[in-house]
C-alpha atoms as a PDB file:
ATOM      1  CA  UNK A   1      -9.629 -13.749  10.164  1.00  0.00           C
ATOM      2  CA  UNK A   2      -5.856 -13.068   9.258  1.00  0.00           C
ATOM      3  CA  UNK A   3      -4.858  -9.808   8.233  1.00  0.00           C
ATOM      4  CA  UNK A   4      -4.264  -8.799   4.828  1.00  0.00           C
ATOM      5  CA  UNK A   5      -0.619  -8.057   3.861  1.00  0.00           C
ATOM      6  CA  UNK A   6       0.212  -6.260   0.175  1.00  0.00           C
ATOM      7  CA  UNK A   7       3.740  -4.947  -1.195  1.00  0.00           C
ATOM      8  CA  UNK A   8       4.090  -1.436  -3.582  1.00  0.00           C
ATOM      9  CA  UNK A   9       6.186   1.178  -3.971  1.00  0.00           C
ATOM     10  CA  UNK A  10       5.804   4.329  -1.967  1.00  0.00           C
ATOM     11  CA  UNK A  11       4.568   7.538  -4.011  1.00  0.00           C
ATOM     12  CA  UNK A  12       4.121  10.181  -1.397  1.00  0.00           C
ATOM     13  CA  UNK A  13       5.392  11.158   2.043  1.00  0.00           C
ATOM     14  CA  UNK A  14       4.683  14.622   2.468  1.00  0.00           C
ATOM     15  CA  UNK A  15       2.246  14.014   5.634  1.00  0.00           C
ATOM     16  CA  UNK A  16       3.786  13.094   9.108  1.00  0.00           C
ATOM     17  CA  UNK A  17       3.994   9.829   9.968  1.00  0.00           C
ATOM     18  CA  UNK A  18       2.197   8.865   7.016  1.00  0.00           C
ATOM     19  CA  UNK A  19       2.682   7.062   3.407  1.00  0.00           C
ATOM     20  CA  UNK A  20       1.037   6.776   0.578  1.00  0.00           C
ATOM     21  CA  UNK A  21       1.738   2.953  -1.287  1.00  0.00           C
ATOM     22  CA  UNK A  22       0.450   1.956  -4.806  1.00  0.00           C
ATOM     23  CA  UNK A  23      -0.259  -1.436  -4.922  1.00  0.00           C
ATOM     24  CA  UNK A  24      -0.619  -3.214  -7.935  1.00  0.00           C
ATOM     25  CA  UNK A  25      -2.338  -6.409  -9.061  1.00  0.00           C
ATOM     26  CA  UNK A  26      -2.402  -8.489 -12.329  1.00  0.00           C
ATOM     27  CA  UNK A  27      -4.960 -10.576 -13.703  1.00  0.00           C
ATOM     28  CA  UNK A  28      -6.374 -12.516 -16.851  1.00  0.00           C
ATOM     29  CA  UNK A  29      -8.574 -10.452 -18.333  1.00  0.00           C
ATOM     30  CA  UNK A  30     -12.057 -13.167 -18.256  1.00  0.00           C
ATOM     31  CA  UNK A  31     -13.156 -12.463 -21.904  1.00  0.00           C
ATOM     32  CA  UNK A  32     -10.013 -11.056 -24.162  1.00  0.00           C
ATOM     33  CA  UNK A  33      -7.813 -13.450 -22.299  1.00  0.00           C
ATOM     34  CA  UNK A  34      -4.799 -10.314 -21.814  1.00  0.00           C
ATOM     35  CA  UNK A  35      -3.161  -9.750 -18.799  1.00  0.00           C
ATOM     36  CA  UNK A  36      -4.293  -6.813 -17.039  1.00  0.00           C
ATOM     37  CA  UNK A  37      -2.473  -4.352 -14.852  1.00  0.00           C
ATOM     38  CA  UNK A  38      -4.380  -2.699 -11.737  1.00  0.00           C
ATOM     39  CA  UNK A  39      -3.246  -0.100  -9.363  1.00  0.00           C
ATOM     40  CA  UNK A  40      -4.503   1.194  -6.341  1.00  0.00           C
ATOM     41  CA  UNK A  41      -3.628   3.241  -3.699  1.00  0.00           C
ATOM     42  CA  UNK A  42      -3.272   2.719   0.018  1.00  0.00           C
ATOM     43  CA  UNK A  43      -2.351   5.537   2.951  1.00  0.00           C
ATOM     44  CA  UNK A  44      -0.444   3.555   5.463  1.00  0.00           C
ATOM     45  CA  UNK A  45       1.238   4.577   9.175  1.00  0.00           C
ATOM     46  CA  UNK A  46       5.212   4.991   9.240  1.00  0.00           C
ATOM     47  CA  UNK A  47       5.332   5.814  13.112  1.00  0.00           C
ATOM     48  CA  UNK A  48       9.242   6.992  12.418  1.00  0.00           C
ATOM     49  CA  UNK A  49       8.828   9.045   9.040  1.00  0.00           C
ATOM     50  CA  UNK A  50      11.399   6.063   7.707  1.00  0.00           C
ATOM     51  CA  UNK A  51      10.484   5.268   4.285  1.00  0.00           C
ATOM     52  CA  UNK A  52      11.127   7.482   1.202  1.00  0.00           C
ATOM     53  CA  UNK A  53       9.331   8.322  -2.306  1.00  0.00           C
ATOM     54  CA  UNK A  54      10.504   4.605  -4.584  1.00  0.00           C
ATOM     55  CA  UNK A  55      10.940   2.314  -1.590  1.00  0.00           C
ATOM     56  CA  UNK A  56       9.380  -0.998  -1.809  1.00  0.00           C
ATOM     57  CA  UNK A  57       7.125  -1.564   1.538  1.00  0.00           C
ATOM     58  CA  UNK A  58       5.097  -3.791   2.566  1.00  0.00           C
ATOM     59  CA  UNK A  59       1.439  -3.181   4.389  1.00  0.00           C
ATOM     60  CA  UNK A  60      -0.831  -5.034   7.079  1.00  0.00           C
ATOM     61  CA  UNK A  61      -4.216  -4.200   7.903  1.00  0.00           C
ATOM     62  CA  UNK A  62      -4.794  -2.284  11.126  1.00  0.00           C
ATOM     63  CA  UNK A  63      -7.662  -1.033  12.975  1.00  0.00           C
ATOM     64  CA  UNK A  64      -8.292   2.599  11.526  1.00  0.00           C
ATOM     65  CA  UNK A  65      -5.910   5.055  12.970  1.00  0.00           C
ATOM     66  CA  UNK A  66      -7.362   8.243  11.214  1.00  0.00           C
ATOM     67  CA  UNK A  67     -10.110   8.858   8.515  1.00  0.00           C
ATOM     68  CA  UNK A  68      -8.477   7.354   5.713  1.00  0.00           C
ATOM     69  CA  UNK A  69      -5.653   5.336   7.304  1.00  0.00           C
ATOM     70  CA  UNK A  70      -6.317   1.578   7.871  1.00  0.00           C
ATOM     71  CA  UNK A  71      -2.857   0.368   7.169  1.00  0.00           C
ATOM     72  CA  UNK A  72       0.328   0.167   9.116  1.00  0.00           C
ATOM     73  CA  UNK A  73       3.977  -0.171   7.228  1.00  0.00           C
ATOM     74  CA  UNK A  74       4.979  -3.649   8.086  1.00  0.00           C
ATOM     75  CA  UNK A  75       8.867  -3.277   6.515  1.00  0.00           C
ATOM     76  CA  UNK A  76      11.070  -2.268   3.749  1.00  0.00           C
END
């Protein structure tokens, strides 16, 4: 099964070695027919501390590498 790959901005890098992305995802609301904004957030690996608060990143799955990390920066 491929691995699933999703772009957002950073919004927090105040662990080591760690980010935290918000992705978000837009869809046609099924009954009112408006588009609908979604947001989540994702803590991902950054093994060299490179990415900032505002960069644009994108994410891979991973096998889990602590107890809420299951995503690994892929690039800028």
């Amino acid at each position: 099964m491929p691995k699933r790959i999703l772009q957002g901005t950073v919004t927090s890098d105040a662990n080591e070695q760690t980010v935290t992305v918000s992705v978000e995802r837009r869809f046609k609301h099924p009954l009112l027919q408006k588009t609908v904004r979604k947001s989540k957030k994702y803590r991902a690996h950054d093994e060299k501390n490179a990415f900032k608060v505002g960069d644009t990143v994108r994410i891979i799955e991973c096998a889990p590498k602590s107890k809420t990390k299951r995503w690994e920066v892929l690039e800028a």
